[in-house]
Protein backbone atom coordinates (compact mmCIF):
# COMPACT_ATOMS: atom_id res chain seq x y z
CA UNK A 1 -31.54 -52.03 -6.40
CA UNK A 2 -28.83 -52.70 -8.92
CA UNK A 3 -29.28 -55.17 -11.68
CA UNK A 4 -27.22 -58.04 -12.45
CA UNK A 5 -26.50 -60.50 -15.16
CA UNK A 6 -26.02 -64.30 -13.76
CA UNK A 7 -24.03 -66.45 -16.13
CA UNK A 8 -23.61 -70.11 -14.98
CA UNK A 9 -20.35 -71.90 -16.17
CA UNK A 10 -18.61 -68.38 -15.86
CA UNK A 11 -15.03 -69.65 -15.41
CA UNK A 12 -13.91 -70.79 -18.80
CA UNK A 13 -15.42 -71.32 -22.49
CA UNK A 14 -18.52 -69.30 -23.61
CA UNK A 15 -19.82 -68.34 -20.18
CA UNK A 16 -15.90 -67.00 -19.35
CA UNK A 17 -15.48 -65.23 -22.76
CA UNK A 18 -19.59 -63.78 -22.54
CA UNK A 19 -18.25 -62.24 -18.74
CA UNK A 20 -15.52 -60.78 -20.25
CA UNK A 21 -18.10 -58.71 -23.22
CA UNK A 22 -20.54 -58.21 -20.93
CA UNK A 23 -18.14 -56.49 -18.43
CA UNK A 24 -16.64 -54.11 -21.03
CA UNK A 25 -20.37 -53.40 -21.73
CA UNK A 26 -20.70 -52.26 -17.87
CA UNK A 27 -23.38 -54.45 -16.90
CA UNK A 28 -22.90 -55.83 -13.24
CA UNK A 29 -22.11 -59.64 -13.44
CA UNK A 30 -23.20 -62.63 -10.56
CA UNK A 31 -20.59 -65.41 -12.15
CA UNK A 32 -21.25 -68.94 -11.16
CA UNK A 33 -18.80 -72.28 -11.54
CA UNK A 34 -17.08 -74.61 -9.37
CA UNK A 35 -13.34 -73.07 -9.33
CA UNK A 36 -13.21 -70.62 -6.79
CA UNK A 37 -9.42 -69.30 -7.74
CA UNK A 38 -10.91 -68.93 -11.54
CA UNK A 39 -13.70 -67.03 -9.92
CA UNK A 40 -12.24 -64.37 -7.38
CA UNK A 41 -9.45 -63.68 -10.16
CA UNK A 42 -12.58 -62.78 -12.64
CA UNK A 43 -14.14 -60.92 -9.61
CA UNK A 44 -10.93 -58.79 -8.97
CA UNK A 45 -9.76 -58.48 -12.63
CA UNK A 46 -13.46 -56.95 -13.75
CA UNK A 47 -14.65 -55.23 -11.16
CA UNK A 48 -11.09 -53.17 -11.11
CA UNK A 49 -11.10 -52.87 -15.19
CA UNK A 50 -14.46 -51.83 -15.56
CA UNK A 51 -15.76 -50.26 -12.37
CA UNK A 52 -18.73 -53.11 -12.11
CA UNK A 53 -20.00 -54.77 -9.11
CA UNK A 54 -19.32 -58.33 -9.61
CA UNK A 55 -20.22 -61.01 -6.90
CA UNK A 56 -19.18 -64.92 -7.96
CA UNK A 57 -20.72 -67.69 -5.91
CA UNK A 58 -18.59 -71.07 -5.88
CA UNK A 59 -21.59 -73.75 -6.64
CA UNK A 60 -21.79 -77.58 -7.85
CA UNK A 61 -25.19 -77.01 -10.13
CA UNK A 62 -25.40 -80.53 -10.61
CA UNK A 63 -26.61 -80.81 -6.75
CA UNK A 64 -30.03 -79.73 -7.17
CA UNK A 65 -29.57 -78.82 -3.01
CA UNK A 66 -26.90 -76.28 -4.04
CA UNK A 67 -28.89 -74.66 -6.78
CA UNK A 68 -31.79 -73.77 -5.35
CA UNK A 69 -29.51 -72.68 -2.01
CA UNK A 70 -27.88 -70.56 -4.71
CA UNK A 71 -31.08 -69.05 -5.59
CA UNK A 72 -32.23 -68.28 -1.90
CA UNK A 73 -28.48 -66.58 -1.67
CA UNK A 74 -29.31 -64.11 -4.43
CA UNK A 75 -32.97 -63.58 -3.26
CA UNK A 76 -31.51 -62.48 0.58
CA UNK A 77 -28.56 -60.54 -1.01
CA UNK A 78 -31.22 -58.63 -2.77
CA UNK A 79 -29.77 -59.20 -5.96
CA UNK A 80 -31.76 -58.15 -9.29
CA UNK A 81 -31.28 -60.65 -12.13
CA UNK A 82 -32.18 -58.60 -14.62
CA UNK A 83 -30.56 -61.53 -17.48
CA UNK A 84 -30.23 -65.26 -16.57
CA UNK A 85 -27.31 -67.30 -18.81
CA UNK A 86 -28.01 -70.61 -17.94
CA UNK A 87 -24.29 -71.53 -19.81
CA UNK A 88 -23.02 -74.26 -17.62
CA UNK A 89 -23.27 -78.27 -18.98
CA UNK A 90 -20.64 -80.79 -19.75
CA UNK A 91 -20.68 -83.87 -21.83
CA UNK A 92 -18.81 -87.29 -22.44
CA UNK A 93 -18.05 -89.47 -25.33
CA UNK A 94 -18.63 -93.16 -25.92
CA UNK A 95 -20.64 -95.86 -26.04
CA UNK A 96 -23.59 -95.92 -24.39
CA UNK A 97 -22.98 -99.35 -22.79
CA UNK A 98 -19.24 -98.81 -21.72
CA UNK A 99 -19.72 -95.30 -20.12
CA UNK A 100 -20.43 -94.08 -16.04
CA UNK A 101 -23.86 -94.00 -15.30
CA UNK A 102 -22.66 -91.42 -12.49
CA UNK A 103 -21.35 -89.35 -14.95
CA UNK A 104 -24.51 -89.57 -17.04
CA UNK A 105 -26.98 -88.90 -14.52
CA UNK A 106 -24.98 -85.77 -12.76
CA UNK A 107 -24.71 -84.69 -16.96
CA UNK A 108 -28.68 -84.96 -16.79
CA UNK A 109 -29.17 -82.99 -13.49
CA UNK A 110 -26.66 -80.41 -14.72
CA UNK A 111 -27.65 -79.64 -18.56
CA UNK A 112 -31.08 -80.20 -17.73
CA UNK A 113 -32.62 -80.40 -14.21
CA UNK A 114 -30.51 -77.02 -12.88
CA UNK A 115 -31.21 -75.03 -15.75
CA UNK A 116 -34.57 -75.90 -15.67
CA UNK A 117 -34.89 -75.00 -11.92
CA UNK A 118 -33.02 -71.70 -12.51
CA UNK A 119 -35.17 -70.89 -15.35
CA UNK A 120 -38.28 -71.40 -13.32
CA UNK A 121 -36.76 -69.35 -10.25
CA UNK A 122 -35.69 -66.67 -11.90
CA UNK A 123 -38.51 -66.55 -14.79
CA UNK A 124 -41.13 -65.87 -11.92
CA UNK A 125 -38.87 -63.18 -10.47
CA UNK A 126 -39.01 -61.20 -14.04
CA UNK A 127 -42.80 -62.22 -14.72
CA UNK A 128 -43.44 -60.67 -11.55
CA UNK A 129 -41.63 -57.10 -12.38
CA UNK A 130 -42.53 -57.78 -16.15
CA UNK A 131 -39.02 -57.82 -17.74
CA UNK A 132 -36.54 -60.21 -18.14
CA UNK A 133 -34.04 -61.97 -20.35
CA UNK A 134 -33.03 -65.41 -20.09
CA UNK A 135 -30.75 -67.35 -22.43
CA UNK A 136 -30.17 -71.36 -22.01
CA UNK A 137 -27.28 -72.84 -24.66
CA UNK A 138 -28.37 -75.57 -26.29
CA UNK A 139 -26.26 -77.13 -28.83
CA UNK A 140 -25.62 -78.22 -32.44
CA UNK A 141 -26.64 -81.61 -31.50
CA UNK A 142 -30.37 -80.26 -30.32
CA UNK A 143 -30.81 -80.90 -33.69
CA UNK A 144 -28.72 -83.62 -34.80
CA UNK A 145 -28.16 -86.12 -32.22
CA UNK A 146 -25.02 -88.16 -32.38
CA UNK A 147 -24.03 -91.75 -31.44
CA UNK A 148 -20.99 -91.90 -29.21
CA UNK A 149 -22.87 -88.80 -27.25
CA UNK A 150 -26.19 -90.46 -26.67
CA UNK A 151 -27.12 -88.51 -23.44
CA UNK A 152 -25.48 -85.04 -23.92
CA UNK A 153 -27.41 -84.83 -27.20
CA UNK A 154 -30.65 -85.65 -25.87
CA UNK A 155 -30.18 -83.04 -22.83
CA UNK A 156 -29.46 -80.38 -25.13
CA UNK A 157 -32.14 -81.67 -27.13
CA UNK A 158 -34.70 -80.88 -24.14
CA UNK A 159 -32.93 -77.65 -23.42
CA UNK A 160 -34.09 -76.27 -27.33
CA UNK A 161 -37.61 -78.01 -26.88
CA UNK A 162 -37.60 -76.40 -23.20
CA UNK A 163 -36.58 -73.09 -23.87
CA UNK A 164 -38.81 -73.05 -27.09
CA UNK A 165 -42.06 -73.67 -25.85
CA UNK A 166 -41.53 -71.42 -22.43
CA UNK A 167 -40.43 -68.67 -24.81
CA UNK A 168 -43.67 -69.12 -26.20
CA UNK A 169 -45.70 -69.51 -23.07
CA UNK A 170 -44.07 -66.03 -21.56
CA UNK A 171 -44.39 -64.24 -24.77
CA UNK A 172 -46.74 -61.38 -23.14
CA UNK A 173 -45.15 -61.68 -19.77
CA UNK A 174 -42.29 -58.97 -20.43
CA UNK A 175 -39.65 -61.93 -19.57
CA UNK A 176 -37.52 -63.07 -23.17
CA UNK A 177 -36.20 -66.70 -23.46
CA UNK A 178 -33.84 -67.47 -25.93
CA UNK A 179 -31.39 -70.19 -27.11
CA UNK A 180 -27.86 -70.35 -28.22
CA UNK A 181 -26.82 -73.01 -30.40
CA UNK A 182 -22.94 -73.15 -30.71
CA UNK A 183 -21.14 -76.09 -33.09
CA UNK A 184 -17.90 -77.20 -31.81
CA UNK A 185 -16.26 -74.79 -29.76
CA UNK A 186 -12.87 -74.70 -28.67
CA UNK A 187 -13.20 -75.18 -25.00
CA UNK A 188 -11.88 -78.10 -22.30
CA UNK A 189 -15.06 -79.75 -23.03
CA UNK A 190 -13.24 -81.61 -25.50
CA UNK A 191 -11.45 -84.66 -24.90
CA UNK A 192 -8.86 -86.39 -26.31
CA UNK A 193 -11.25 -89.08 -27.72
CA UNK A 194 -13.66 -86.40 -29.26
CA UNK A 195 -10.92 -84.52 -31.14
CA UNK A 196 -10.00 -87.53 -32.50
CA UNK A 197 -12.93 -88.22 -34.67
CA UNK A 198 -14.13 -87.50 -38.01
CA UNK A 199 -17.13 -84.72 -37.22
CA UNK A 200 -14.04 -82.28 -35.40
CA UNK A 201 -11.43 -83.34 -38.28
CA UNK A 202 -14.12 -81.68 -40.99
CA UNK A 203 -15.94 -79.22 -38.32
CA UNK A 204 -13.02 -77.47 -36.87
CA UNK A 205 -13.60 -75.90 -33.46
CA UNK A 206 -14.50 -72.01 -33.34
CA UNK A 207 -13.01 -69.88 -31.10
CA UNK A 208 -15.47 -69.50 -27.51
CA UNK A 209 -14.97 -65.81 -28.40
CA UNK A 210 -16.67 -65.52 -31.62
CA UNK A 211 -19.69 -67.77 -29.93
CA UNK A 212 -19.85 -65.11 -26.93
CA UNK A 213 -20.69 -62.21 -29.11
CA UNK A 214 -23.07 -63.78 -31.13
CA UNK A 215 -24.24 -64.92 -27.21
CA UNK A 216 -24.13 -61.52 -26.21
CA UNK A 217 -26.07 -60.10 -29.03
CA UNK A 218 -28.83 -62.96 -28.60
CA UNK A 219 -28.75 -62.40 -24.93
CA UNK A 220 -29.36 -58.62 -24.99
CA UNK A 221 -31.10 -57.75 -28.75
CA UNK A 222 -32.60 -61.24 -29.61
CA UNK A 223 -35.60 -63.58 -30.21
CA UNK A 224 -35.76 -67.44 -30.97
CA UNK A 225 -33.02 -69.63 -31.37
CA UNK A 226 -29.08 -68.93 -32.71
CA UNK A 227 -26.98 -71.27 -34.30
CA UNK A 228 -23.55 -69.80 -34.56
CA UNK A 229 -22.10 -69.97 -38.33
CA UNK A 230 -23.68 -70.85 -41.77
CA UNK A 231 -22.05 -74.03 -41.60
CA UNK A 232 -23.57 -75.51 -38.43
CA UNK A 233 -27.14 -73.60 -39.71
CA UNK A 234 -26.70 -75.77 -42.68
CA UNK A 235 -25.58 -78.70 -41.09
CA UNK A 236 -28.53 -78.47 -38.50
CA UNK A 237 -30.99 -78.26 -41.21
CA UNK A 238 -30.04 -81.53 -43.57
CA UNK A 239 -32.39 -84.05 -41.52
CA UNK A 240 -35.30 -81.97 -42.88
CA UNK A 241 -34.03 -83.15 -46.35
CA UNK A 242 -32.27 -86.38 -45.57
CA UNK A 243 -34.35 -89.62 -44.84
CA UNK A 244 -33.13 -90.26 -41.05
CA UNK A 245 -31.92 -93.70 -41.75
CA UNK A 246 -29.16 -92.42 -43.70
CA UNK A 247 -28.77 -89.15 -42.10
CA UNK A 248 -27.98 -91.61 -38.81
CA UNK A 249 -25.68 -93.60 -40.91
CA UNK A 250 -23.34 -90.11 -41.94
CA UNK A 251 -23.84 -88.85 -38.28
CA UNK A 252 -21.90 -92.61 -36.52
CA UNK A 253 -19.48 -92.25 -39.13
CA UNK A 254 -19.24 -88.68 -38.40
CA UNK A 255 -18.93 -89.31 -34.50
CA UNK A 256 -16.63 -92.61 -35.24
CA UNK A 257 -12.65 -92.24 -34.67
CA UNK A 258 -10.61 -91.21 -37.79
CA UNK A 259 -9.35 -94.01 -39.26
């Protein structure tokens, strides 16, 4: 049975770039996203390039229904995931009391509910055979939560806490869990509004690249947690040194428009 990495959010940013690595490293790919034109041009592009099998599966993870459909897909297909990258998540910026509920809760069954259904899936699948990698990408603001982004930083909040304490649970299982934690990125996930304020004016954006190898690396070699640069390592440390009143205060200034 041939094995296969499954990255979620395949079609652009991190998960796209991570695709594009892992392919040149040979490894068969299972790419998941919602644009179906993105996807078969990744399926034909790769699998032609590289001489990989590479099967893409156009899914809304958000749908809880579509996920674990996704799942029974892979499990009649008899495909081996062999390394889960539980990648895909968006966010929004705002305040809390002017912005869509819809948006919120689909942001909540996305960044949290479906990875944490994929990670239980596909985490029994490796416990079973003993071996296994799985890597969930967390965020920057796992660790520094910031106004303006109220529920995107508490669901990648849960995703470090999650991934954390199942990585220690399945320690003697043979399966790995680890987390990515990027800083700002350059990726669509920004909007307008966000690249507007203060915290992306000092914090430039890093190319999705340079994330992907250090993703790559993590997802393949690694243990624990990542957080991608020395600046965002420092920056995720200071509210073990800074009272939280004021490290609040510098974060809603941070996350505030330039002015």
């Amino acid at each position: 049975m041939n094995k296969y990495i499954l990255i979620t959010g395949a079609s652009s940013g991190i998960g796209y770039e991570m695709a594009q690595l892992l392919a040149a490293q040979k490894f068969n790919l299972i790419l998941v996203a919602r644009s179906l034109r993105i996807l078969q041009k990744m399926q034909l592009e790769l699998s032609a390039q590289f001489n990989i099998e590479v099967k893409y599966f156009q899914v809304d993870l958000s749908d809880l229904e579509a996920t674990q459909e996704l799942y029974n897909i892979i499990k009649v297909q008899e495909l081996q995931v062999s390394h889960l990258v539980n990648n895909a998540g968006f966010g929004d910026y705002g305040s809390f009391l002017d912005t869509s509920l819809e948006k919120e809760l689909n942001m909540i069954s996305l960044n949290i509910s479906s990875l944490m259904m994929l990670t239980k899936l596909f985490a029994q699948d490796m416990a079973a055979r003993k071996s296994g990698r799985i890597m969930n990408v967390a965020s920057l603001l796992s660790f520094i939560p910031f106004p303006y982004y109220s529920v995107y930083s508490a669901s990648k909040a849960f995703v470090l806490a999650f991934s954390e304490t199942i990585a220690a649970e399945l320690e003697d299982s043979g399966v790995v869990v680890t987390t990515l934690c990027p800083g700002t990125v350059e990726t669509p996930f920004h909007t307008p509004e966000m690249r507007k304020t203060n915290a992306m004016s000092s914090n430039k954006p890093v190319p999705a690249k340079d994330v992907a190898e250090a993703g790559v690396k993590l997802l393949l070699h690694g243990k624990g947690k990542k957080v991608v640069g020395f600046n965002n390592w420092f920056i995720s440390n200071l509210p073990r040194v800074t009272p939280s009143a004021i490290m609040m205060k510098i974060k809603k200034n941070l996350a505030s428009p330039k002015s």
